[in-house]
Protein backbone atom coordinates (compact mmCIF):
# COMPACT_ATOMS: atom_id res chain seq x y z
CA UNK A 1 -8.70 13.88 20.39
CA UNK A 2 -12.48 14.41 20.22
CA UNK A 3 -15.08 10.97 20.08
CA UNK A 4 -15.47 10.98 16.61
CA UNK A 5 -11.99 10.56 16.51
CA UNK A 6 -11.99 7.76 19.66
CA UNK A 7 -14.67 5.92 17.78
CA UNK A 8 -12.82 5.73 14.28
CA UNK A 9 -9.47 4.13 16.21
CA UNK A 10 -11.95 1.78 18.19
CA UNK A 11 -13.44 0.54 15.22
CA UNK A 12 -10.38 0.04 13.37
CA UNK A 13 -9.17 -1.81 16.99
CA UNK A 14 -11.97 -3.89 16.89
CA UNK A 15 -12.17 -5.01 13.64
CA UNK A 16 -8.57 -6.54 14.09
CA UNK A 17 -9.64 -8.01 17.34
CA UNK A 18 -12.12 -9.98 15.83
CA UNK A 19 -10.00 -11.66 12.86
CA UNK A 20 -9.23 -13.50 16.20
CA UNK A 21 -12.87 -13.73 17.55
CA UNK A 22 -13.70 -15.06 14.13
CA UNK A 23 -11.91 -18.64 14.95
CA UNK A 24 -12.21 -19.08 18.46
CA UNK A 25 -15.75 -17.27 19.84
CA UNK A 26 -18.27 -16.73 16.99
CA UNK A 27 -20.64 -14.98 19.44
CA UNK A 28 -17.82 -12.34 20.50
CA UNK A 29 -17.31 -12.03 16.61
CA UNK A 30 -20.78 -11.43 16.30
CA UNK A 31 -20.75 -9.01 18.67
CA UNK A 32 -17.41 -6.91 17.78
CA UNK A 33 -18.59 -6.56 14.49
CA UNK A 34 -22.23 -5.27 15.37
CA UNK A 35 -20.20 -2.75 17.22
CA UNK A 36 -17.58 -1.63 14.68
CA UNK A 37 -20.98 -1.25 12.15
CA UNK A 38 -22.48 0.91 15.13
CA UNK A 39 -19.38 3.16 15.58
CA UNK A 40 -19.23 3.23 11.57
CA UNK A 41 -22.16 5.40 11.71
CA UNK A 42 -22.01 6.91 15.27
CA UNK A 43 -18.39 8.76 14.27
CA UNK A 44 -19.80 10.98 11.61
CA UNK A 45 -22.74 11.39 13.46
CA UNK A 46 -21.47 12.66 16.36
CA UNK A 47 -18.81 14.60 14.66
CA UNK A 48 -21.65 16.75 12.73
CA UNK A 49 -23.93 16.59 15.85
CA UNK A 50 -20.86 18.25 18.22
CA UNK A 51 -19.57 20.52 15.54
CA UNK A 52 -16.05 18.56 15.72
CA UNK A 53 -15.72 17.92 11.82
CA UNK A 54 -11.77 17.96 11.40
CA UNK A 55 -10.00 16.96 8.05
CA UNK A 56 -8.43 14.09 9.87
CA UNK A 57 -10.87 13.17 11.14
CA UNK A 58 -12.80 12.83 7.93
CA UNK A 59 -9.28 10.88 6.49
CA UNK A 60 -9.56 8.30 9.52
CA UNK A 61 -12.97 7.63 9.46
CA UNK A 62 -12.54 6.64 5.51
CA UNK A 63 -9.48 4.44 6.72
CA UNK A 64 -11.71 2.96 9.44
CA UNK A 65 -14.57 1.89 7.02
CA UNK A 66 -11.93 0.59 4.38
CA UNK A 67 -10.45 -1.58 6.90
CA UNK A 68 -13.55 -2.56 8.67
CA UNK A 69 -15.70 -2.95 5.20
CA UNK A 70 -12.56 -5.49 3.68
CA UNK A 71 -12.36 -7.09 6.60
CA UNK A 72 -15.86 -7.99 6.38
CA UNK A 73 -15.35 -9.12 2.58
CA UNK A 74 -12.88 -11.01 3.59
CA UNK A 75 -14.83 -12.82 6.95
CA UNK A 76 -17.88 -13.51 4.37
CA UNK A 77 -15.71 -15.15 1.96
CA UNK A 78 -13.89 -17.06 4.61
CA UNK A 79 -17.35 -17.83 6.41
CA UNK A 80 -19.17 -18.80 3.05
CA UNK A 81 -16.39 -19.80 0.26
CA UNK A 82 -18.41 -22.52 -1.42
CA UNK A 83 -21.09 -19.87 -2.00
CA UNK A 84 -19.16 -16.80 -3.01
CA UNK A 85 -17.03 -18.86 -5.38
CA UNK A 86 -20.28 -20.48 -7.10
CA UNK A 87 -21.67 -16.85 -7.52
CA UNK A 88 -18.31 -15.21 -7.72
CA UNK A 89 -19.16 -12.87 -11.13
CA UNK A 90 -21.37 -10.08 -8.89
CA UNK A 91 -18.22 -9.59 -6.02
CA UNK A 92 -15.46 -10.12 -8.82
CA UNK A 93 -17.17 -7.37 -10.67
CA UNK A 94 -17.69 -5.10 -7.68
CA UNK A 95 -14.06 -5.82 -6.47
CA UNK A 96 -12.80 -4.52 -9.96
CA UNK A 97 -15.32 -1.40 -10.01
CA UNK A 98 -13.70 -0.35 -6.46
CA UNK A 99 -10.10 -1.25 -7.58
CA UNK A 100 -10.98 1.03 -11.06
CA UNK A 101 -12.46 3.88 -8.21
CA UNK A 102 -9.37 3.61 -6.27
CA UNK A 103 -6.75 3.80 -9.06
CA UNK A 104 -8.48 6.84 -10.59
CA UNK A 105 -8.11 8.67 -7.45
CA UNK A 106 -4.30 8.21 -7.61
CA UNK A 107 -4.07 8.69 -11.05
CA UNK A 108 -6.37 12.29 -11.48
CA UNK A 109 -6.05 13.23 -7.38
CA UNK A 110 -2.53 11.96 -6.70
CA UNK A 111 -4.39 10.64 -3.05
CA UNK A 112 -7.61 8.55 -1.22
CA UNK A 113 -10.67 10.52 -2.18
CA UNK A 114 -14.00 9.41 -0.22
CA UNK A 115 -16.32 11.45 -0.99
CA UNK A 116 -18.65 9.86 1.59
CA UNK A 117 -21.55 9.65 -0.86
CA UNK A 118 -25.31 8.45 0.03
CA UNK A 119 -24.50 5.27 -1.75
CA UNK A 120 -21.51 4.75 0.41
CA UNK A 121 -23.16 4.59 3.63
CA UNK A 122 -26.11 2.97 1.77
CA UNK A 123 -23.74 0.26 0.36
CA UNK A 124 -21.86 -0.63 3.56
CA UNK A 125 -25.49 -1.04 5.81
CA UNK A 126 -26.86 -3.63 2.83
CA UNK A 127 -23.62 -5.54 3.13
CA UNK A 128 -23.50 -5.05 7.08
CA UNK A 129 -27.15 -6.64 7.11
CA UNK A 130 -26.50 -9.29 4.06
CA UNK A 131 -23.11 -10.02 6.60
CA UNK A 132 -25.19 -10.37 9.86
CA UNK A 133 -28.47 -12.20 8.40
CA UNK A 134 -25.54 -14.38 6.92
CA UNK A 135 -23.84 -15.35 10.00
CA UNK A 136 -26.69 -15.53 12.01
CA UNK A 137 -28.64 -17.57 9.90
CA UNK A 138 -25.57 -19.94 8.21
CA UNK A 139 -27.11 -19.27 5.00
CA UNK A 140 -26.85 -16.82 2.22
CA UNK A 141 -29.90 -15.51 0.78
CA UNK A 142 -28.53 -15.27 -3.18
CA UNK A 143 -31.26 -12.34 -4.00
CA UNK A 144 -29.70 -10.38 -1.23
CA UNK A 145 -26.10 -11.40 -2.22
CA UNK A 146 -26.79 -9.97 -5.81
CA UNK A 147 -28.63 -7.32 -4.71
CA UNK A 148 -26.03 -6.20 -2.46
CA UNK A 149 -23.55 -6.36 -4.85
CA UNK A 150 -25.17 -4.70 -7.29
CA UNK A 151 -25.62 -1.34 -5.23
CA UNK A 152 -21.92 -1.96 -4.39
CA UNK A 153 -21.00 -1.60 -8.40
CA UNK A 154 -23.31 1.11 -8.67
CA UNK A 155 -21.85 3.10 -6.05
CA UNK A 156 -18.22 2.61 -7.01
CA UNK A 157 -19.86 3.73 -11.05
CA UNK A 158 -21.28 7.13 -9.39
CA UNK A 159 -17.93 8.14 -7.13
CA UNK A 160 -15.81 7.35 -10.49
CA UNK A 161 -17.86 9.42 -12.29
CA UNK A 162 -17.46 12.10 -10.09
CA UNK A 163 -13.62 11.47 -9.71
CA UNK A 164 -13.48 11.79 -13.56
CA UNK A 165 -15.72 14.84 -14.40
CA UNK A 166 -14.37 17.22 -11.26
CA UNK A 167 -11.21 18.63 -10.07
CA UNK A 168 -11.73 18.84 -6.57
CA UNK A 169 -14.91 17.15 -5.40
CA UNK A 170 -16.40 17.80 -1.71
CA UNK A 171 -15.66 15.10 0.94
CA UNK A 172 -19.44 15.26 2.13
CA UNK A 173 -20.78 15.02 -0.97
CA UNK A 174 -24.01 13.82 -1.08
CA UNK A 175 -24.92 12.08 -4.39
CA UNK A 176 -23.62 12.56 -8.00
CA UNK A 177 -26.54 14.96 -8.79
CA UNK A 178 -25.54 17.24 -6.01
CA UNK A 179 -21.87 17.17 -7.37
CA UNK A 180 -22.39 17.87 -10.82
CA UNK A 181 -25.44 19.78 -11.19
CA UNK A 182 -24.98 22.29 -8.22
């Protein structure tokens, strides 16, 4: 097992650890989820930095981000209801944009497809960030919140696309220009 690899299963570790940080130490919480968002990007880094790209590892790092990126859906909502369900169009729309992403991959690819696009990693830093500003502050900023979720929508729009228009898309692609024009 290379540290890519170690980092991936330590996030996904972590993030369950802190559905019990969340209730009883919000400064751990804090903490445990600044460093699942740190090993989020330090796994792929590392793994093109020390040449130890694998398949599976590619696989568990998209498993590690779902569960750590829901899982932080999930904390906001719990953290903020009253504001998420007065501005509940923007994540309702995003949540059905991902579940029409997801379902096309099963339906055309028969399997998970993450392509790990720009907008990806783009989308889950402005949520990280919306997330910690957030908690940190006890406040939603409602620009940021739509903003956010906007790029979120957009993102899920550009990996469907590709999904839809080829056959077997790269899992490092970069954005839908350098899929369908290259």
């Amino acid at each position: 097992m290379n540290y890519p690899t170690v980092l991936s299963w330590l996030r996904m570790i972590v993030t369950l650890i802190c559905y019990v940080l969340l209730f009883y130490d919000k400064n751990l919480f804090v903490i445990g989820v600044f460093f699942c968002a740190i090993t989020d990007f330090l796994d792929g880094f590392l793994a093109r930095k020390l040449k130890q790209e694998t398949v599976f590892g590619a696989k568990l790092d998209s498993v590690a981000d779902l569960i750590f990126n829901s899982s932080m859906l999930l904390w906001f909502y719990w953290l903020f209801q009253d504001f998420v369900l007065l501005n509940a169009f923007m994540p309702i729309l995003a949540i059905v944009a991902f579940l029409i992403d997801f379902i096309t991959q099963f339906i055309k690819h028969k399997k998970i497809v993450s392509l790990h696009l720009w907008s990806a990693k783009l989308c889950a830093g402005l949520f990280f960030l919306l997330f910690m500003l957030s908690v940190l502050m006890n406040k939603v900023n409602p620009y940021l919140f739509t903003f956010v979720f906007a790029i979120i929508i957009l993102h899920c729009t550009e990996e469907f696309i590709i999904l839809l228009m080829k056959k077997n898309p790269k899992i490092n692609s970069k954005t839908i220009f350098h899929v369908l024009w290259k």
